[in-house]
N, C-alpha and C. Protein backbone atom coordinates (compact mmCIF):
# COMPACT_ATOMS: atom_id res chain seq x y z
N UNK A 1 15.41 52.41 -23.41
CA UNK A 1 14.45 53.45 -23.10
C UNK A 1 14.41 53.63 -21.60
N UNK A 2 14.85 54.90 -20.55
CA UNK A 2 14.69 54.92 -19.51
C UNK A 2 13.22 54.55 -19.38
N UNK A 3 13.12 54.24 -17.74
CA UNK A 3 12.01 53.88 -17.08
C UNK A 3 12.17 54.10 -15.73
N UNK A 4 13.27 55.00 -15.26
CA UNK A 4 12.83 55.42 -14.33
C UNK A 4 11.62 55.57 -13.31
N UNK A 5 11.41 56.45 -14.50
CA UNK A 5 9.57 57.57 -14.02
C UNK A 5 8.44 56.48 -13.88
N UNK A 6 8.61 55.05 -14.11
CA UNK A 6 8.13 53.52 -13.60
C UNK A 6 7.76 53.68 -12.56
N UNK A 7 6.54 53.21 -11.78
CA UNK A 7 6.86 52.52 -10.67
C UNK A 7 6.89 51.54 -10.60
N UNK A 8 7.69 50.97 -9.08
CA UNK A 8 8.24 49.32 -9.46
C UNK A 8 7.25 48.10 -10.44
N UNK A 9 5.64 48.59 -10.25
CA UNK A 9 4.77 47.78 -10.33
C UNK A 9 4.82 47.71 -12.04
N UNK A 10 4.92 49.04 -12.55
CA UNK A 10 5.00 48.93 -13.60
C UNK A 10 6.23 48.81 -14.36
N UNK A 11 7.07 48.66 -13.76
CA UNK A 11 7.95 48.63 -14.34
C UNK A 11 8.77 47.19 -14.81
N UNK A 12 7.97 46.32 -13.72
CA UNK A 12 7.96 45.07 -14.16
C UNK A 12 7.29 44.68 -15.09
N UNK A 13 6.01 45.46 -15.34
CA UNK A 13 5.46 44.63 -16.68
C UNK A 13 5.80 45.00 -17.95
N UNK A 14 6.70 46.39 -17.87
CA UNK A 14 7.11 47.20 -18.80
C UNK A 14 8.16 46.00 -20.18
N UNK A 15 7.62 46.06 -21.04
CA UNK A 15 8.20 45.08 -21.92
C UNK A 15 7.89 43.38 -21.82
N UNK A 16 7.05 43.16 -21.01
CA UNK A 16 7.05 41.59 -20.41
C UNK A 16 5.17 41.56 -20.50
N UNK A 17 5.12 40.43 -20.99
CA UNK A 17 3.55 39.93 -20.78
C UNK A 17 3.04 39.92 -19.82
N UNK A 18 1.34 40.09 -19.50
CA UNK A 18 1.35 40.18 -18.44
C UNK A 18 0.12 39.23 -18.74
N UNK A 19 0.05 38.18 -18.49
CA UNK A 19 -0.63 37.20 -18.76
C UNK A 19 -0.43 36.70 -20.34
N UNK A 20 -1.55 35.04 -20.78
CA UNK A 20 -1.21 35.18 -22.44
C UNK A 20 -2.37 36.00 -23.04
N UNK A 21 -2.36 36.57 -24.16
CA UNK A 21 -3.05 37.20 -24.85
C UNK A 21 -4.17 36.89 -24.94
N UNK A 22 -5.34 37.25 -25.31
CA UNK A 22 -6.95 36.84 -25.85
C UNK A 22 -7.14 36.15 -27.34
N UNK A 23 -7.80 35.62 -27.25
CA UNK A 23 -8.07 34.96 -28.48
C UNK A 23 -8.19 36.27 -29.48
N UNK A 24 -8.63 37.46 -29.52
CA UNK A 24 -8.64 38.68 -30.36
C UNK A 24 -8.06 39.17 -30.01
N UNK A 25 -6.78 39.76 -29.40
CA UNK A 25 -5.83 39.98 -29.25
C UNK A 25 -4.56 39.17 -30.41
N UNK A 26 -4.99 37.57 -30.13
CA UNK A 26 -4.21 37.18 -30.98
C UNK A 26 -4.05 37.28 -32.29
N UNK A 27 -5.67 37.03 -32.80
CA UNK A 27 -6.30 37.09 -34.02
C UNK A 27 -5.59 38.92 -34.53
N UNK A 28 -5.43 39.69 -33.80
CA UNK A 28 -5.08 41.16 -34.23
C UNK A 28 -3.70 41.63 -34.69
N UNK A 29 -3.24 40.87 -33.25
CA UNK A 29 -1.81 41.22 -33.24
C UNK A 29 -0.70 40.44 -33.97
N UNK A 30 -0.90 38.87 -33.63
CA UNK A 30 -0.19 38.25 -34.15
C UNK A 30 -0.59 36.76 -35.21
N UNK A 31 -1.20 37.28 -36.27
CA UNK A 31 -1.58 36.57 -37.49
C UNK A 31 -0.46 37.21 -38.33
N UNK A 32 0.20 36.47 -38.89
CA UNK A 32 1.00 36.80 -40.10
C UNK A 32 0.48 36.66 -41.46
N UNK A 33 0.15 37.85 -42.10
CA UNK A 33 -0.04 38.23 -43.40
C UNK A 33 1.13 37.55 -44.62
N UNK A 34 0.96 37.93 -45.74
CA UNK A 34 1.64 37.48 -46.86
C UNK A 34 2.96 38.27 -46.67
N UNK A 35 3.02 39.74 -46.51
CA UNK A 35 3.68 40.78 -46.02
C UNK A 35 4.97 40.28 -45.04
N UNK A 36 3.92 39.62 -44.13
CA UNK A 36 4.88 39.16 -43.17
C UNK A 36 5.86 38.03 -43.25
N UNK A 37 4.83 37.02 -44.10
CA UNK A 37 5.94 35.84 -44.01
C UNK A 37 7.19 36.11 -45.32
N UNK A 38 6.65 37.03 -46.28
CA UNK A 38 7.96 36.95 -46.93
C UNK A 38 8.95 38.16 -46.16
N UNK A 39 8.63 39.30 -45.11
CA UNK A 39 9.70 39.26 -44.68
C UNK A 39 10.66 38.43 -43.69
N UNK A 40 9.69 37.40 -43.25
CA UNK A 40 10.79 36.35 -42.28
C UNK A 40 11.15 35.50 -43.23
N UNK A 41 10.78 34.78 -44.38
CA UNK A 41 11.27 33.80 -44.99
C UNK A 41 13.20 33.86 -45.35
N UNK A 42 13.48 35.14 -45.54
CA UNK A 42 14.87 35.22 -45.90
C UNK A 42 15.67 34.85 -44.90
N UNK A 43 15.13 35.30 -43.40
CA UNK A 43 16.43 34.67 -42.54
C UNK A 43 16.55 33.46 -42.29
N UNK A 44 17.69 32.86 -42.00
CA UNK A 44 18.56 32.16 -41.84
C UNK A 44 18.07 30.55 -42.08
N UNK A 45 17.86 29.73 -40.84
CA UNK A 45 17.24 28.78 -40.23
C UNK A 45 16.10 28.97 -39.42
N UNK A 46 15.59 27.90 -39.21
CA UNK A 46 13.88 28.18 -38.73
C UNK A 46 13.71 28.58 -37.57
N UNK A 47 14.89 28.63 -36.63
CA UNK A 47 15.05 29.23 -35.25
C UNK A 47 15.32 30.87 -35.39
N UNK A 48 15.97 31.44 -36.38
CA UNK A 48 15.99 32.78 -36.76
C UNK A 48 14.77 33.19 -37.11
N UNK A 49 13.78 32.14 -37.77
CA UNK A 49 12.88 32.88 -38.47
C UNK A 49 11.72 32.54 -37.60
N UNK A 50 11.99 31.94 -36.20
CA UNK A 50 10.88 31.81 -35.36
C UNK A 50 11.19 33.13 -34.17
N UNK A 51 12.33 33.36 -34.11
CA UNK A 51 12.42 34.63 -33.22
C UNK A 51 12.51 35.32 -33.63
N UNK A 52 12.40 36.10 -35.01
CA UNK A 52 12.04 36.98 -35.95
C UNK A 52 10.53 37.25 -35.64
N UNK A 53 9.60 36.22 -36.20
CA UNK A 53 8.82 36.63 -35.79
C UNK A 53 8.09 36.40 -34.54
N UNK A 54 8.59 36.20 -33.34
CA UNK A 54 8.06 36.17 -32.00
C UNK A 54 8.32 38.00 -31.42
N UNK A 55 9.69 37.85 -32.36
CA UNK A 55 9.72 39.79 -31.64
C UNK A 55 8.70 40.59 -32.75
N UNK A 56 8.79 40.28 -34.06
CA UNK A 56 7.77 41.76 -34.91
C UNK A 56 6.37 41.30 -34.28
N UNK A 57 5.57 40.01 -33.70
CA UNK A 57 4.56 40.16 -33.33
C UNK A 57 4.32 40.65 -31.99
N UNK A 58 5.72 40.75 -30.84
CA UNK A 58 6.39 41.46 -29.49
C UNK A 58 5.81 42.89 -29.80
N UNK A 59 6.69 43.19 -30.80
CA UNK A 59 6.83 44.73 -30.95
C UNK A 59 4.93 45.02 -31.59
N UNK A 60 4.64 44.48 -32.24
CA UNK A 60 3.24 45.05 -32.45
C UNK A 60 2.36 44.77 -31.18
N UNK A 61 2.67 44.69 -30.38
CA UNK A 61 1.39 43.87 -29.69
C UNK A 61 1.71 44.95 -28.05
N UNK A 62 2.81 44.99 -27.65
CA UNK A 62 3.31 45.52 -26.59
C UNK A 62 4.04 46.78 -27.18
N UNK A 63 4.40 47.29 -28.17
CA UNK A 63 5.05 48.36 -28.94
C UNK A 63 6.60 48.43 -28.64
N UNK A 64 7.04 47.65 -28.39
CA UNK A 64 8.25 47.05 -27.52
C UNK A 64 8.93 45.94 -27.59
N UNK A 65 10.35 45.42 -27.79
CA UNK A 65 10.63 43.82 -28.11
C UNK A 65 11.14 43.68 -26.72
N UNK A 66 11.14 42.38 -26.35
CA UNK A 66 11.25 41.96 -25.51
C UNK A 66 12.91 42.10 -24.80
N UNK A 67 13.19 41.77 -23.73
CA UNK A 67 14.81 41.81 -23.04
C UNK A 67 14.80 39.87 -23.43
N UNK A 68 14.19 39.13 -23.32
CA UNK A 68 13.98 37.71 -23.22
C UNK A 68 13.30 37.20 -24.03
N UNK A 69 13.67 36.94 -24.90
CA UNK A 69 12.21 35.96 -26.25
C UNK A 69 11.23 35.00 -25.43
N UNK A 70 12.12 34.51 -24.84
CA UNK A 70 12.04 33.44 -23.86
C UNK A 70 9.96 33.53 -22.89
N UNK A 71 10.68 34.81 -22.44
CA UNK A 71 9.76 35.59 -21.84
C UNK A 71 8.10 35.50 -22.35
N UNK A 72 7.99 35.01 -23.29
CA UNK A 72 6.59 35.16 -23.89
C UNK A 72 5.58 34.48 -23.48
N UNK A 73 4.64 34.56 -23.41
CA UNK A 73 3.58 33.44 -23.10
C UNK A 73 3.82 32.18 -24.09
N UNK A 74 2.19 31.31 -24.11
CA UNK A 74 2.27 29.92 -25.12
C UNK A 74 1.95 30.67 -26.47
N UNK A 75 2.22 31.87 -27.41
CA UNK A 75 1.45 31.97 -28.83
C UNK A 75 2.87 31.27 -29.36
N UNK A 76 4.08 31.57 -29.01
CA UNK A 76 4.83 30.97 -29.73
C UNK A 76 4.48 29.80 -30.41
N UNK A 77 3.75 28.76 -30.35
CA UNK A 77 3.29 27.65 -31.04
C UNK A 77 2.51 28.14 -32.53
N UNK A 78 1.43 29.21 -31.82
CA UNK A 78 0.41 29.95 -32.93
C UNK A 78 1.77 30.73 -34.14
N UNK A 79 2.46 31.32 -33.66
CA UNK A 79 3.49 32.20 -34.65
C UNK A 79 4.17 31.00 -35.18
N UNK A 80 4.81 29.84 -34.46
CA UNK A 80 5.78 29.36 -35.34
C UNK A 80 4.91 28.50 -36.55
N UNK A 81 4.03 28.10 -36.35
CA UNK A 81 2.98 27.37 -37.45
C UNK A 81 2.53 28.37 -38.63
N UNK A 82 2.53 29.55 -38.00
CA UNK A 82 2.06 30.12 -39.45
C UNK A 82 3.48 30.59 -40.32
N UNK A 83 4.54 30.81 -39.19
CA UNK A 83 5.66 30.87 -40.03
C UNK A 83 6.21 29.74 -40.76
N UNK A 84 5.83 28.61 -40.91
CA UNK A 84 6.14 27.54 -40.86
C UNK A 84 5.52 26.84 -42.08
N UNK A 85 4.35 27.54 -42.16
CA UNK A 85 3.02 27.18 -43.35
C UNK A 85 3.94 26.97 -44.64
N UNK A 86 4.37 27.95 -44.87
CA UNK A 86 4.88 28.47 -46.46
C UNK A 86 6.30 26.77 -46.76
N UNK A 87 6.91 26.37 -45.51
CA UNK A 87 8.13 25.72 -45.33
C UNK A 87 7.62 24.38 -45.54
N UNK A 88 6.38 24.17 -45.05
CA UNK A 88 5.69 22.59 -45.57
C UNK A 88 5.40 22.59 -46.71
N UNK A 89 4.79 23.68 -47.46
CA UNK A 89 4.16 23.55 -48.71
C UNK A 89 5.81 23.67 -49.39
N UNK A 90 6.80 23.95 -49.07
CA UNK A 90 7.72 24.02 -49.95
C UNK A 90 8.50 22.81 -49.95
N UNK A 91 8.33 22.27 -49.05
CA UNK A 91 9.01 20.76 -48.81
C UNK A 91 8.53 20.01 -49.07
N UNK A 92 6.67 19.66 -49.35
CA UNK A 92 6.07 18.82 -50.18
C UNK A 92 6.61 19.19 -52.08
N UNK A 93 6.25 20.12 -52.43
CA UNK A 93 6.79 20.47 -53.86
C UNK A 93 8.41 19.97 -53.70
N UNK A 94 9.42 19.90 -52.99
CA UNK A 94 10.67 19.50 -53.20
C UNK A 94 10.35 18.10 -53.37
N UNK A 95 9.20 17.71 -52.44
CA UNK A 95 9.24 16.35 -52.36
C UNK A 95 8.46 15.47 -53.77
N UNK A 96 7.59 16.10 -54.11
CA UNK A 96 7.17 15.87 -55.02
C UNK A 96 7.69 15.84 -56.45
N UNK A 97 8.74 17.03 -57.01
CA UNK A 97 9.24 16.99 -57.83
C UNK A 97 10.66 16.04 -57.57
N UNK A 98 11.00 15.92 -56.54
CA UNK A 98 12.67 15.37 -56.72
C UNK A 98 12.50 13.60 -56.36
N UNK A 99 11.18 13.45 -55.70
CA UNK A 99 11.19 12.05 -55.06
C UNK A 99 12.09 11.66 -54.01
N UNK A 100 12.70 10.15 -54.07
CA UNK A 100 13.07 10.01 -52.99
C UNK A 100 14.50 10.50 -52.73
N UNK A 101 15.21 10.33 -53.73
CA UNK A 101 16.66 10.78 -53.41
C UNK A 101 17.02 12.54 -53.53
N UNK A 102 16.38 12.94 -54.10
CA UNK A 102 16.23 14.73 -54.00
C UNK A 102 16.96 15.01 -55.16
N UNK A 103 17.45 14.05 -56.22
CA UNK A 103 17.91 14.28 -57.51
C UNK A 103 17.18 14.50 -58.72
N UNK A 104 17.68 15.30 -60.10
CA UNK A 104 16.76 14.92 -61.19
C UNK A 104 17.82 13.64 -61.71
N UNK A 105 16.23 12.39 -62.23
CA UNK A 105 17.51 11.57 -62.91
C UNK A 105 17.58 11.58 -64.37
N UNK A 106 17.28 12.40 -64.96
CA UNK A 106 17.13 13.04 -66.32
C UNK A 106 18.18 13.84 -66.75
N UNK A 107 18.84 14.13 -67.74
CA UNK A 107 19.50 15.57 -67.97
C UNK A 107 18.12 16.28 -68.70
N UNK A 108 18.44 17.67 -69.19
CA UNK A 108 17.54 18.03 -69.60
C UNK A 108 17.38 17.39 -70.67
N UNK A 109 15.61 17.45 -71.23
CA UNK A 109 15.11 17.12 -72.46
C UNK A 109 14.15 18.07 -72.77
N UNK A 110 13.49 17.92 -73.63
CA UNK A 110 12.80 19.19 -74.34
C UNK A 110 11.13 18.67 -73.49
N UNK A 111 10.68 20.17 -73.25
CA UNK A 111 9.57 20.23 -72.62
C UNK A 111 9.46 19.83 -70.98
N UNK A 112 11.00 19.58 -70.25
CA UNK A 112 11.26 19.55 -69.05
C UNK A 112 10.52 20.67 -68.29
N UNK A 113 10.61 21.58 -69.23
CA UNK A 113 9.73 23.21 -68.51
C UNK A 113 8.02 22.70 -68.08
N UNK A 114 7.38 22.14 -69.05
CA UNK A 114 6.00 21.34 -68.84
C UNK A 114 6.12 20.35 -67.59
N UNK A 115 6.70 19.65 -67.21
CA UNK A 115 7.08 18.97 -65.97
C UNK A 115 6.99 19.69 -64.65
N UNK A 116 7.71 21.11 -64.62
CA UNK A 116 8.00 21.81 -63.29
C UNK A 116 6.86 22.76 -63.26
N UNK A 117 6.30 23.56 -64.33
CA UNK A 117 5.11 24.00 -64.48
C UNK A 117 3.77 23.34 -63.88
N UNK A 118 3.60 21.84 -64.23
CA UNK A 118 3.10 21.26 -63.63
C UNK A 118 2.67 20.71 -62.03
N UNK A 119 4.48 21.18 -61.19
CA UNK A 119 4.52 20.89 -60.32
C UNK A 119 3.15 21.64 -59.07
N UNK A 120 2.86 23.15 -59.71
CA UNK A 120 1.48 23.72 -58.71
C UNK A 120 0.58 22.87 -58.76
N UNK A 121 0.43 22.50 -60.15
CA UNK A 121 -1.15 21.82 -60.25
C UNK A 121 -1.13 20.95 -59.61
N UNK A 122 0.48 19.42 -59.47
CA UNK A 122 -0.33 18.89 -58.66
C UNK A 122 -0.03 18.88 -56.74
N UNK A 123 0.63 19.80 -56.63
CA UNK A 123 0.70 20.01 -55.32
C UNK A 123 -0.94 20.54 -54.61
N UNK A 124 -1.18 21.13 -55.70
CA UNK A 124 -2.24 21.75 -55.08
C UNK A 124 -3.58 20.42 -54.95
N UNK A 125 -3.29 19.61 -55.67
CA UNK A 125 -4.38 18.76 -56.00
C UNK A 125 -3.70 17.73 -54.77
N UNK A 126 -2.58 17.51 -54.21
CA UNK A 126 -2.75 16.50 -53.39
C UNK A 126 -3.29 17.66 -52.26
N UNK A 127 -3.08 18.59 -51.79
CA UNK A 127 -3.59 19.22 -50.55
C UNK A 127 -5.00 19.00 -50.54
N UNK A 128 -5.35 19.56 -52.06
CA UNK A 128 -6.81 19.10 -51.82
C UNK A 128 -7.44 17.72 -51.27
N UNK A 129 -6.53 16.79 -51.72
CA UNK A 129 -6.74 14.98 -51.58
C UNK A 129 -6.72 15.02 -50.15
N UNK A 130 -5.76 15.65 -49.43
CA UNK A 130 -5.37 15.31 -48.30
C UNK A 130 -6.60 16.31 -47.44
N UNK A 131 -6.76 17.33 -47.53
CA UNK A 131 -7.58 17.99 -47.13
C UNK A 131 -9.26 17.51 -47.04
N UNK A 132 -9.50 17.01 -47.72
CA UNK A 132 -10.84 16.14 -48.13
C UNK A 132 -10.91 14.52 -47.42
N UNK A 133 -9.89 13.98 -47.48
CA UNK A 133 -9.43 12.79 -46.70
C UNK A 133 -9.71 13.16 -45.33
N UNK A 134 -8.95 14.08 -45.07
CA UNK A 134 -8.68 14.39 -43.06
C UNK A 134 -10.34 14.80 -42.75
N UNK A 135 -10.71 15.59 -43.69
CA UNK A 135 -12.06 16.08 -43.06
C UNK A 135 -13.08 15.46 -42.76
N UNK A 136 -13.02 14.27 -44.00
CA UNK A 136 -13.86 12.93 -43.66
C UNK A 136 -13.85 12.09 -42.54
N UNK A 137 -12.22 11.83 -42.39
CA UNK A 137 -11.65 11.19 -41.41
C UNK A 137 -12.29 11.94 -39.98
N UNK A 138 -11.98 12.73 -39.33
CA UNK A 138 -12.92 13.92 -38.47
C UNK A 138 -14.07 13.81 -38.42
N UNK A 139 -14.83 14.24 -39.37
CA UNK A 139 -16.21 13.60 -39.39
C UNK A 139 -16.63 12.42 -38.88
N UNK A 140 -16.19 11.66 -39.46
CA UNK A 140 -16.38 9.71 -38.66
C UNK A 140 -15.81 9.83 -37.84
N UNK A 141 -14.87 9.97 -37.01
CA UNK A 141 -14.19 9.81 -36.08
C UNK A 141 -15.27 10.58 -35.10
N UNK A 142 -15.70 11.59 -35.01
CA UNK A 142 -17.04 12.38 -34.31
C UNK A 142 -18.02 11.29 -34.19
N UNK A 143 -18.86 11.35 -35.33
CA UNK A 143 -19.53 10.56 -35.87
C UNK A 143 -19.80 8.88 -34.96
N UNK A 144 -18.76 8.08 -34.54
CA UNK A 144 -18.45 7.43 -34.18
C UNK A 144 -18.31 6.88 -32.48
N UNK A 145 -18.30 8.58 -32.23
CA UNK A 145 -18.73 8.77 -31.15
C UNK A 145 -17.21 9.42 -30.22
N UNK A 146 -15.91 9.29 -30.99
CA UNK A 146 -14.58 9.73 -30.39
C UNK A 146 -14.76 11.67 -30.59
N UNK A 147 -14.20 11.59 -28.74
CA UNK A 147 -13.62 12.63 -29.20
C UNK A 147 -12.74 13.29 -29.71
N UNK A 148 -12.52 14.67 -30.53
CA UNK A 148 -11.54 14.28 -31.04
C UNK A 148 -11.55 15.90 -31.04
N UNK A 149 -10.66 17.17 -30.63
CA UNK A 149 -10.60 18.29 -30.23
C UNK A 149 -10.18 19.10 -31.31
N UNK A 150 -10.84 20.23 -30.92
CA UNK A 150 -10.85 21.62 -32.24
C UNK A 150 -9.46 21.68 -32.49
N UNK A 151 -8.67 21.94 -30.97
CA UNK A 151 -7.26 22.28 -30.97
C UNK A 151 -6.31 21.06 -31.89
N UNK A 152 -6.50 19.74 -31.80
CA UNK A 152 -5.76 19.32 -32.35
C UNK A 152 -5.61 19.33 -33.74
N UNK A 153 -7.59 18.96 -34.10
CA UNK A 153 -7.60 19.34 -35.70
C UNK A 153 -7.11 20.50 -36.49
N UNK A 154 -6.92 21.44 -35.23
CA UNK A 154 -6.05 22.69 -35.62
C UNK A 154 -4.81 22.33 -36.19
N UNK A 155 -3.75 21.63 -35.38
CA UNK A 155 -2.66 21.10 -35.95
C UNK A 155 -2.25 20.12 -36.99
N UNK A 156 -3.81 19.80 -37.57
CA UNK A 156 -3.15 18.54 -38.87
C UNK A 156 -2.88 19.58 -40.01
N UNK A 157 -2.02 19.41 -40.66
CA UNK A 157 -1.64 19.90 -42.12
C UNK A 157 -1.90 18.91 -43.59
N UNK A 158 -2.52 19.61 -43.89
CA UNK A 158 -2.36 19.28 -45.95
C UNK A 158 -1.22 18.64 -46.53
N UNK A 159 -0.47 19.00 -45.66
CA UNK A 159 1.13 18.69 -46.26
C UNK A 159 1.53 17.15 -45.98
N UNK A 160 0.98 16.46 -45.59
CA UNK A 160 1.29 14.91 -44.94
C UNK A 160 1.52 14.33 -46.50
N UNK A 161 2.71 13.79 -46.59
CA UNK A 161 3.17 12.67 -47.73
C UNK A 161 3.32 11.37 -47.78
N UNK A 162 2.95 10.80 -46.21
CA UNK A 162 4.23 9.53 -46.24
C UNK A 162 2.90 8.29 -47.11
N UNK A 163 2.14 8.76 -47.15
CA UNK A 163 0.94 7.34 -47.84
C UNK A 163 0.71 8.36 -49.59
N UNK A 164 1.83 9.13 -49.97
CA UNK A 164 1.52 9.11 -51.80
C UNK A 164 3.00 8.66 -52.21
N UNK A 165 2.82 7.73 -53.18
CA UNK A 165 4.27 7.61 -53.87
C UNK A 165 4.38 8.42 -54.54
N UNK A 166 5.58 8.77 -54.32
CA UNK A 166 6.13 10.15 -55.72
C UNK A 166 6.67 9.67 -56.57
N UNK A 167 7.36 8.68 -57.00
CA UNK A 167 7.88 8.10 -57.95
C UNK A 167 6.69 7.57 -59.15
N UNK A 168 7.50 8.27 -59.92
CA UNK A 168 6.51 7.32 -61.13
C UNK A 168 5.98 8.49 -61.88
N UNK A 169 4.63 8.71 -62.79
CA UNK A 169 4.69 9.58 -63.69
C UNK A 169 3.30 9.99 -63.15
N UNK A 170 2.64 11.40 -63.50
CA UNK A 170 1.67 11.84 -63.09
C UNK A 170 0.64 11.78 -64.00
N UNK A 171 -0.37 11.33 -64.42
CA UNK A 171 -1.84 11.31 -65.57
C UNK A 171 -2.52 11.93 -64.90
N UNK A 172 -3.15 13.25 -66.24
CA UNK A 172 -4.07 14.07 -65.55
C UNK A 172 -5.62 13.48 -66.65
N UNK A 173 -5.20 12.54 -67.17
CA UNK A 173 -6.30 11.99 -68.00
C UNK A 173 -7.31 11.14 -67.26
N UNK A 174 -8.02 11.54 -66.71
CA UNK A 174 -8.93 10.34 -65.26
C UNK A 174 -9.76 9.56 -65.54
N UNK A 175 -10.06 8.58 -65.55
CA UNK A 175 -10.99 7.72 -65.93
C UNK A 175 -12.76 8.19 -65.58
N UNK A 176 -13.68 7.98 -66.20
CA UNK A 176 -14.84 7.82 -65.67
C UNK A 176 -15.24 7.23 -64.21
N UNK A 177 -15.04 8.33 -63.22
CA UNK A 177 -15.51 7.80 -61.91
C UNK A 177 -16.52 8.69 -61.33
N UNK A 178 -17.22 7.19 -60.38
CA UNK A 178 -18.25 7.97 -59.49
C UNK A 178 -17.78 8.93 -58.70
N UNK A 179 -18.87 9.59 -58.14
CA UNK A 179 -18.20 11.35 -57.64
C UNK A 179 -18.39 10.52 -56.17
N UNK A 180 -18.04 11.06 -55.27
CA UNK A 180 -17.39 11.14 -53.79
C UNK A 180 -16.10 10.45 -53.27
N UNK A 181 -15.89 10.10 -51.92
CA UNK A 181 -15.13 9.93 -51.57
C UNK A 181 -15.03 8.45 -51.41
N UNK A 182 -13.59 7.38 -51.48
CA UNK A 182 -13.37 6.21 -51.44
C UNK A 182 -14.48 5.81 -49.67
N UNK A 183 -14.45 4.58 -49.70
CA UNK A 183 -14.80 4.29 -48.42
C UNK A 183 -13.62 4.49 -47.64
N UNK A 184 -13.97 4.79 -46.31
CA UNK A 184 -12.83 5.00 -45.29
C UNK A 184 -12.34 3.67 -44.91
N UNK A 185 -10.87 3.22 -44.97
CA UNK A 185 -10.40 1.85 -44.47
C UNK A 185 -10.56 1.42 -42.83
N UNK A 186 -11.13 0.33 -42.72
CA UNK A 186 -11.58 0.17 -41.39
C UNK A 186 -10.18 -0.59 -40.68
N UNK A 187 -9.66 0.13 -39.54
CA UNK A 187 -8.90 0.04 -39.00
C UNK A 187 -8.73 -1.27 -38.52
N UNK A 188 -9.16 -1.78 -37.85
CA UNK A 188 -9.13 -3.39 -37.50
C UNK A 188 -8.87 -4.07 -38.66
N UNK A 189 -9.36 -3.78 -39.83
CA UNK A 189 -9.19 -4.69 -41.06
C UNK A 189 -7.63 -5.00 -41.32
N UNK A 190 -7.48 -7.01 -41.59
CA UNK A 190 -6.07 -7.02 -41.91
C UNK A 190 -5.73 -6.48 -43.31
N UNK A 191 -4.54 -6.28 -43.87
CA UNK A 191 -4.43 -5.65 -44.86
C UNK A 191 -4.88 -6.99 -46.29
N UNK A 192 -4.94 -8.35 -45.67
CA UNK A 192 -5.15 -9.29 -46.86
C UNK A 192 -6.66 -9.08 -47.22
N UNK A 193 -7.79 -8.40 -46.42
CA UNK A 193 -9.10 -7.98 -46.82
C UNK A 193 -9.07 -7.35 -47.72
């Protein structure tokens, strides 16, 4: 697009940030919708599909893609996490249905379909586990008197696996239990307590 008819002043900011965005600015321009992430999900690797969407949220925001991706302020962190959302929840369900080696060790048998059907319900039920865990965890940790920052709690995800075994068989038959949450394990405690 000429730019001549620029002057120098503007013509430097022409396509280029000119500071980082506003918190509503961000919230406007660059939140990715459902819309959005399934059109980045098809490309390539996660570096295609992070400068995918660093330019469609470029081009909405400045009406313009950039000469330099590079070029952007810090949202890149904010875009690649939400592009990113859909890629954890899909890698817990891999993880969940395949376990540790990423194989089935079954051939098929009848009602295998009831197995993978199953797999939403319980993905969704560990996010919840995990989601309910962290929030508690946060809470006491406040509570306690630590600080402990909006921004980071921003960055924990639902998706954390490494403390559920996946191996083994799933019962949705639950025993008679009291309602809330386990006690929180006290950190100093050795594990023979």
């Amino acid at each position: 697009m000429p730019v001549e008819f620029l002057t120098d002043e503007q013509a430097a900011k022409y396509a280029a940030y000119d500071g980082a965005p506003s918190r509503t600015e961000l919230e406007r321009f660059f939140f990715l919708d459902d819309a959005d992430r399934a059109l980045i999900e098809p490309k390539r690797r996660a570096h295609n599909r992070l400068g995918f969407a660093v330019q469609m949220t470029t081009v909405r925001f400045l009406g313009v893609s950039l000469d330099d991706p590079a070029d952007e302020p810090g949202y890149r962190r904010q875009t690649k996490s939400q592009a990113n959302l859909q890629e954890g929840r899909h890698s817990l369900a891999r993880k969940i249905f395949h376990g540790r080696s990423g194989q089935l060790y079954q051939r098929y048998q009848d009602g295998m379909e009831d197995q993978i059907g199953a797999l939403g319900l319980v993905l969704n039920a560990l996010v919840q586990f995990n989601t309910r865990y962290m929030d508690a965890a946060v809470n006491q940790l406040r509570a306690d008197g630590f600080d402990v920052r909006d921004e980071d709690v921003a960055r924990l995800s639902p998706f954390a696996r490494h403390h559920i075994n996946m191996l083994g068989r799933y019962s949705f038959q639950l025993p008679d239990l009291p309602g809330g949450l386990r006690p929180r394990r006290d950190p100093d405690a050795t594990d023979e307590e």
